[in-house]
PDB file of N, CA and C in Angstrom:
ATOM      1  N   UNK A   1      74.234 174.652  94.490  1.00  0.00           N
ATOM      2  CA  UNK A   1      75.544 174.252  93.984  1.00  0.00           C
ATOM      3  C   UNK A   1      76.515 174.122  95.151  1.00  0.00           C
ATOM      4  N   UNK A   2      77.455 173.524  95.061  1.00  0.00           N
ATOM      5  CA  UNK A   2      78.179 172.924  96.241  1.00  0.00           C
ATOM      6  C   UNK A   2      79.319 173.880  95.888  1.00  0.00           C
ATOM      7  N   UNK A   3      80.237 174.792  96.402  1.00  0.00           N
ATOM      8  CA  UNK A   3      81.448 175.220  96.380  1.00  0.00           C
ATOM      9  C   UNK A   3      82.896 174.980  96.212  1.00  0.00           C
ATOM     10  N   UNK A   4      83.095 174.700  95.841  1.00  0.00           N
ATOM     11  CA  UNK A   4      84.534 173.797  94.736  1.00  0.00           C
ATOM     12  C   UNK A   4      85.138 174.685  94.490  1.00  0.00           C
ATOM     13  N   UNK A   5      86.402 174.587  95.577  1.00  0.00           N
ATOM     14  CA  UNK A   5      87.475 175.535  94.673  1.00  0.00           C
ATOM     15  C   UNK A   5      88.355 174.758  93.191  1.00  0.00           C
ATOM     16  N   UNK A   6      88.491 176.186  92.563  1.00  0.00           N
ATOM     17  CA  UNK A   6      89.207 175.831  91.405  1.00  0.00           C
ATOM     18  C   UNK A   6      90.550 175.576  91.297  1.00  0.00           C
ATOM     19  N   UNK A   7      91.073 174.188  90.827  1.00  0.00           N
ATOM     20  CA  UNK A   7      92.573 173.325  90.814  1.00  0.00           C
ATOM     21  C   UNK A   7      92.796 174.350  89.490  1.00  0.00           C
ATOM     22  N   UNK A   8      93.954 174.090  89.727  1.00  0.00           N
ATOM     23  CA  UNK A   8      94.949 175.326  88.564  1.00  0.00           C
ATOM     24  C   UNK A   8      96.409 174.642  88.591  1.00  0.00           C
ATOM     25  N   UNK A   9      96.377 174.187  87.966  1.00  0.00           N
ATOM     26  CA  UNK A   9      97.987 173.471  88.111  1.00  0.00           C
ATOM     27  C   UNK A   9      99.012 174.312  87.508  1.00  0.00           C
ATOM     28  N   UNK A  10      99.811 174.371  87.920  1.00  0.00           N
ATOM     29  CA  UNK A  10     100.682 175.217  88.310  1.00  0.00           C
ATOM     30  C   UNK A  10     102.200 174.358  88.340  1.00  0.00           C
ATOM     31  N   UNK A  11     102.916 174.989  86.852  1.00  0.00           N
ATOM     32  CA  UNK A  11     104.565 174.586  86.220  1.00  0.00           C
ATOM     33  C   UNK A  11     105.284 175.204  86.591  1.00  0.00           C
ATOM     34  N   UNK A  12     106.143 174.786  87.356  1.00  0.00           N
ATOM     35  CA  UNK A  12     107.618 175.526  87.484  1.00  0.00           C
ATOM     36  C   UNK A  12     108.530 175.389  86.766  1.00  0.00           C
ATOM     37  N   UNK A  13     109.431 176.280  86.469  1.00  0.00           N
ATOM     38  CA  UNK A  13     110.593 175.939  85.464  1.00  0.00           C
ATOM     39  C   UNK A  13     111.029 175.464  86.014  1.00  0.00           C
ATOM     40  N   UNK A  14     111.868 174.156  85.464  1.00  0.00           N
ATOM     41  CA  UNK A  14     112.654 173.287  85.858  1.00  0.00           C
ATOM     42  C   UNK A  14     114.118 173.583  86.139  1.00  0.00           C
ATOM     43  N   UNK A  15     114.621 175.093  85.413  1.00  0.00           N
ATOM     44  CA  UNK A  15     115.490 175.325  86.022  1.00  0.00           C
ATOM     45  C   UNK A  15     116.878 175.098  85.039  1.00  0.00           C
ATOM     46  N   UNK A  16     116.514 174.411  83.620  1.00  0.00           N
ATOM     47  CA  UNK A  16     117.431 173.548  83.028  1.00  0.00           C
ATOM     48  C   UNK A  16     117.885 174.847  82.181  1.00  0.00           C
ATOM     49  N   UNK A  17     116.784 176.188  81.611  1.00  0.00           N
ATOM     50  CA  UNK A  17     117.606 176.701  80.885  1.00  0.00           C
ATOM     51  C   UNK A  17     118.854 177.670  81.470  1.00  0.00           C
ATOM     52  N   UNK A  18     119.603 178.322  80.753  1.00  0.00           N
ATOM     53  CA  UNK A  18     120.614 179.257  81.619  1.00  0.00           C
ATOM     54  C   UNK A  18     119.793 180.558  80.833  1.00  0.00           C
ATOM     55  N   UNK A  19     120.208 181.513  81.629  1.00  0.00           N
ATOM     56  CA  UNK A  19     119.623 183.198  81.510  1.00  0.00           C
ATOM     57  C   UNK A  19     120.690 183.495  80.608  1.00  0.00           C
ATOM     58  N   UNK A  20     120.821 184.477  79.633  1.00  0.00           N
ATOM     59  CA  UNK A  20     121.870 185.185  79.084  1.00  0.00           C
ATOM     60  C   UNK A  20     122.241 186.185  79.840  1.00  0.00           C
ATOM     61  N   UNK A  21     123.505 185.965  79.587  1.00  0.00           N
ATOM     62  CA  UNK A  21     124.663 186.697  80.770  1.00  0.00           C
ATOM     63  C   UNK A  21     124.305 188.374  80.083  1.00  0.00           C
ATOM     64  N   UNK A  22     123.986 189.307  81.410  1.00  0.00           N
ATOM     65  CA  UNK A  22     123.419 190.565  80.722  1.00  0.00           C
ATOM     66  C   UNK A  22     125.112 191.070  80.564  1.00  0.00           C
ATOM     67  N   UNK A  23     125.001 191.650  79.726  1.00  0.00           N
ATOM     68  CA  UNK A  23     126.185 192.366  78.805  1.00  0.00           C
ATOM     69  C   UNK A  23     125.718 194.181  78.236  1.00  0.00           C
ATOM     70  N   UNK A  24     126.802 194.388  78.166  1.00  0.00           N
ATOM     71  CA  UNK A  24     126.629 196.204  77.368  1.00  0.00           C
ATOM     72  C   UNK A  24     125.942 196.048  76.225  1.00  0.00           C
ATOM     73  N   UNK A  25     124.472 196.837  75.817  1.00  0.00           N
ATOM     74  CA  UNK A  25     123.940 196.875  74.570  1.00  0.00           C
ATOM     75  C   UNK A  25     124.676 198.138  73.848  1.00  0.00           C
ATOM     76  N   UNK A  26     124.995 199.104  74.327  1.00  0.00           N
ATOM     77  CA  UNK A  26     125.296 200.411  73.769  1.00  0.00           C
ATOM     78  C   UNK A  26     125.831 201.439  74.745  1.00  0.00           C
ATOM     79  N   UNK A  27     126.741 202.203  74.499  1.00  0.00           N
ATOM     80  CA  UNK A  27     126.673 203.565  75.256  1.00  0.00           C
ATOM     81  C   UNK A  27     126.516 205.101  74.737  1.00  0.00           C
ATOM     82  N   UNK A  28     126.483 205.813  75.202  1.00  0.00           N
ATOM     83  CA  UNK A  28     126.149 207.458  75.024  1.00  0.00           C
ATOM     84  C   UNK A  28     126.595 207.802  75.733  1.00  0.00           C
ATOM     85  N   UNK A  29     127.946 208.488  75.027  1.00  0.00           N
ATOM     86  CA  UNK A  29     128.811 209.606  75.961  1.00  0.00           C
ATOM     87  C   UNK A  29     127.747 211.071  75.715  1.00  0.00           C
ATOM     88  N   UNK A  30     127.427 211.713  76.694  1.00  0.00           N
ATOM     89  CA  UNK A  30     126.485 212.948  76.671  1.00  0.00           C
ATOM     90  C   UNK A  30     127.579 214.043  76.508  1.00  0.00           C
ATOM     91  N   UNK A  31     128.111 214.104  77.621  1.00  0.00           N
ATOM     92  CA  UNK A  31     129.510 215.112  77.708  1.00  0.00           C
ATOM     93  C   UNK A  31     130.668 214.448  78.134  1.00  0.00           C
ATOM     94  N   UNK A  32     131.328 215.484  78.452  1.00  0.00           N
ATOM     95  CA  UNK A  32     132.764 215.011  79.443  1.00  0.00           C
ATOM     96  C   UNK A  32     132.576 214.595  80.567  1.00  0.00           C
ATOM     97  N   UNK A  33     131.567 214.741  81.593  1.00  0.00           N
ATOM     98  CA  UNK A  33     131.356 214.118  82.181  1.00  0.00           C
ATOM     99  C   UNK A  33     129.825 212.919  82.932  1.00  0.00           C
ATOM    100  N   UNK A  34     129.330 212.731  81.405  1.00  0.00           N
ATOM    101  CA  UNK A  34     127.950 212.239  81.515  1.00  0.00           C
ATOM    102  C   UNK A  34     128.114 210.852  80.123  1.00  0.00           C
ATOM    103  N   UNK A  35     127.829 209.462  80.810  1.00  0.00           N
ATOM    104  CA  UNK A  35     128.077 208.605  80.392  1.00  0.00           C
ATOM    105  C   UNK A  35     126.901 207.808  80.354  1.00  0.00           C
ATOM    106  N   UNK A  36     125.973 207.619  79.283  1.00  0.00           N
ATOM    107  CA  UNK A  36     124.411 206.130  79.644  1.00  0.00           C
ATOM    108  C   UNK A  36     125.438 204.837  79.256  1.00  0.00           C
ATOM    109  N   UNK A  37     124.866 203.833  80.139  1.00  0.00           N
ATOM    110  CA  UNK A  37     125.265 202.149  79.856  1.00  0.00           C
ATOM    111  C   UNK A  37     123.867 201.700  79.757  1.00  0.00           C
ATOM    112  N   UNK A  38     123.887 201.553  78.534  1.00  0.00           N
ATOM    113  CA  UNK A  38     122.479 200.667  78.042  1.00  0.00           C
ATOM    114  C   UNK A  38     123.018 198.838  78.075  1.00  0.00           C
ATOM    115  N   UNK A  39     122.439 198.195  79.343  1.00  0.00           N
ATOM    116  CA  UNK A  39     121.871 196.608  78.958  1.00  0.00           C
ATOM    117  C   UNK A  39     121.504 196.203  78.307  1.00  0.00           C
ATOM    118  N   UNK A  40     121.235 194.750  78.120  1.00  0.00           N
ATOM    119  CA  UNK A  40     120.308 194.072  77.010  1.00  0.00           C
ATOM    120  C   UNK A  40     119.721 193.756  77.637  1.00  0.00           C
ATOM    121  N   UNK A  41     119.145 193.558  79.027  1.00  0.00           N
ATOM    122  CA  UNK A  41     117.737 193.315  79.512  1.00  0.00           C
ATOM    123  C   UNK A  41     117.211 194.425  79.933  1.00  0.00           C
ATOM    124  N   UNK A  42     117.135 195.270  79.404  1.00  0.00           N
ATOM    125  CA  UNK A  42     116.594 196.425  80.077  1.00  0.00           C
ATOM    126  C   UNK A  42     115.265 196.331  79.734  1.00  0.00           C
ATOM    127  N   UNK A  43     113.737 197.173  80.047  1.00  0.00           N
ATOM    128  CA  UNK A  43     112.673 197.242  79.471  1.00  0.00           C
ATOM    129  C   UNK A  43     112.403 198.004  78.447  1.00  0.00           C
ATOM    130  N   UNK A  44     111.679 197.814  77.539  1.00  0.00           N
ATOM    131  CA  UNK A  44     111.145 199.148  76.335  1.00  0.00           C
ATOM    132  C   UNK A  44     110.764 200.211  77.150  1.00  0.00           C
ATOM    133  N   UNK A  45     109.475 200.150  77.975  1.00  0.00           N
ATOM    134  CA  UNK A  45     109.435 201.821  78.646  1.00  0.00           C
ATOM    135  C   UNK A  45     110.465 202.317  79.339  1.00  0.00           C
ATOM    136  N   UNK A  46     111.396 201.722  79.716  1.00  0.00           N
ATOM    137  CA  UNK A  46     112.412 202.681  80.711  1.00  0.00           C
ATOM    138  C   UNK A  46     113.434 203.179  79.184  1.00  0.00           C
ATOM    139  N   UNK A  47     113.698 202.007  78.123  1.00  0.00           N
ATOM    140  CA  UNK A  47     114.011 203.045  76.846  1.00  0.00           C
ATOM    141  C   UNK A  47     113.930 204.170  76.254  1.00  0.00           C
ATOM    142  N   UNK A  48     112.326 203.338  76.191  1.00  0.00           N
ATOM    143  CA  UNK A  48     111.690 204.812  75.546  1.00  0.00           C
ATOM    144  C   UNK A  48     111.786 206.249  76.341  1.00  0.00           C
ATOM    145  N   UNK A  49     111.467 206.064  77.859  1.00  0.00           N
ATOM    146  CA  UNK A  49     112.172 206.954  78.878  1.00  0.00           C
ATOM    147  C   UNK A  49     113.563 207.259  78.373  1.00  0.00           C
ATOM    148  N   UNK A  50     114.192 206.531  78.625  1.00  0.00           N
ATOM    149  CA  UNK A  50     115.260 207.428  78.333  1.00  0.00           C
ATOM    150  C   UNK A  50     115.628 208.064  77.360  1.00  0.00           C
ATOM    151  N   UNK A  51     115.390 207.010  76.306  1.00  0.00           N
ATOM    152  CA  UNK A  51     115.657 208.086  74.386  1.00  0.00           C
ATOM    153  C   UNK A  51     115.116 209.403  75.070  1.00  0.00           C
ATOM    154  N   UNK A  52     113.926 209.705  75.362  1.00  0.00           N
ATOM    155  CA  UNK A  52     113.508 210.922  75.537  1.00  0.00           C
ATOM    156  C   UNK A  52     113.842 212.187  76.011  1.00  0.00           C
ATOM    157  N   UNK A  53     114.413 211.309  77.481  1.00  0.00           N
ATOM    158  CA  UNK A  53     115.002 212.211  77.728  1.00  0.00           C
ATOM    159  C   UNK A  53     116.378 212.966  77.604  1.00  0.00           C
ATOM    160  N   UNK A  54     117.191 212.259  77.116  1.00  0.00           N
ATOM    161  CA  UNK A  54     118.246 211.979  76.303  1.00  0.00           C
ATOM    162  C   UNK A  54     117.957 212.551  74.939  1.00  0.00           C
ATOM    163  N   UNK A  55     117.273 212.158  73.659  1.00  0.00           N
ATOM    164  CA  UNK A  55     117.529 213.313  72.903  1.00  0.00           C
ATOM    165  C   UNK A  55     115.912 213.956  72.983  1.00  0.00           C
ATOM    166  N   UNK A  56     116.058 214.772  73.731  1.00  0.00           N
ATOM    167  CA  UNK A  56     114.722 216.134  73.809  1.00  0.00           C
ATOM    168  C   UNK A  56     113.745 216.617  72.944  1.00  0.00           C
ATOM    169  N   UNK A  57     114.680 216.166  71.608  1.00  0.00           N
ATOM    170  CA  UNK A  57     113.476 216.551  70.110  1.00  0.00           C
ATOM    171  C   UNK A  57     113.097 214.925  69.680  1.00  0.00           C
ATOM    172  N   UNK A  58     113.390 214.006  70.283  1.00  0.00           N
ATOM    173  CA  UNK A  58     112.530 212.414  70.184  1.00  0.00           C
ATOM    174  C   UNK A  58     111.602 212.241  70.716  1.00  0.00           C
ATOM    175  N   UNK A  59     110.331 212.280  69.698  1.00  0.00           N
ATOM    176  CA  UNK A  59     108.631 212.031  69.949  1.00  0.00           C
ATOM    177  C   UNK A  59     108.549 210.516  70.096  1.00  0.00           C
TER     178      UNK A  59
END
């Protein structure tokens, strides 16, 4: 067999859509001096991280 690399074509975004402007999803005042700013692009595991650690009895 003769060795042939494999063509893979390959799309770039064109660039046309716009991103949504990240904005405040929520906050949690903890105390007087402990404040979370939850994004809307944030990830689910760093969430779920945080719910956790944030409220302590959340499985």
């Amino acid at each position: 067999m003769l060795n042939k690399p494999e063509i893979v074509q390959v799309k770039l975004d064109d660039g046309q859509r716009q991103p949504s402007p990240i904005s405040k999803a929520f906050q949690i005042k903890r105390n007087e001096h402990e404040t979370i700013i939850v994004y809307n692009h944030i990830n689910g595991y760093i969430l779920d991280a945080l719910v956790k650690a944030v409220f302590t009895d959340a499985h």
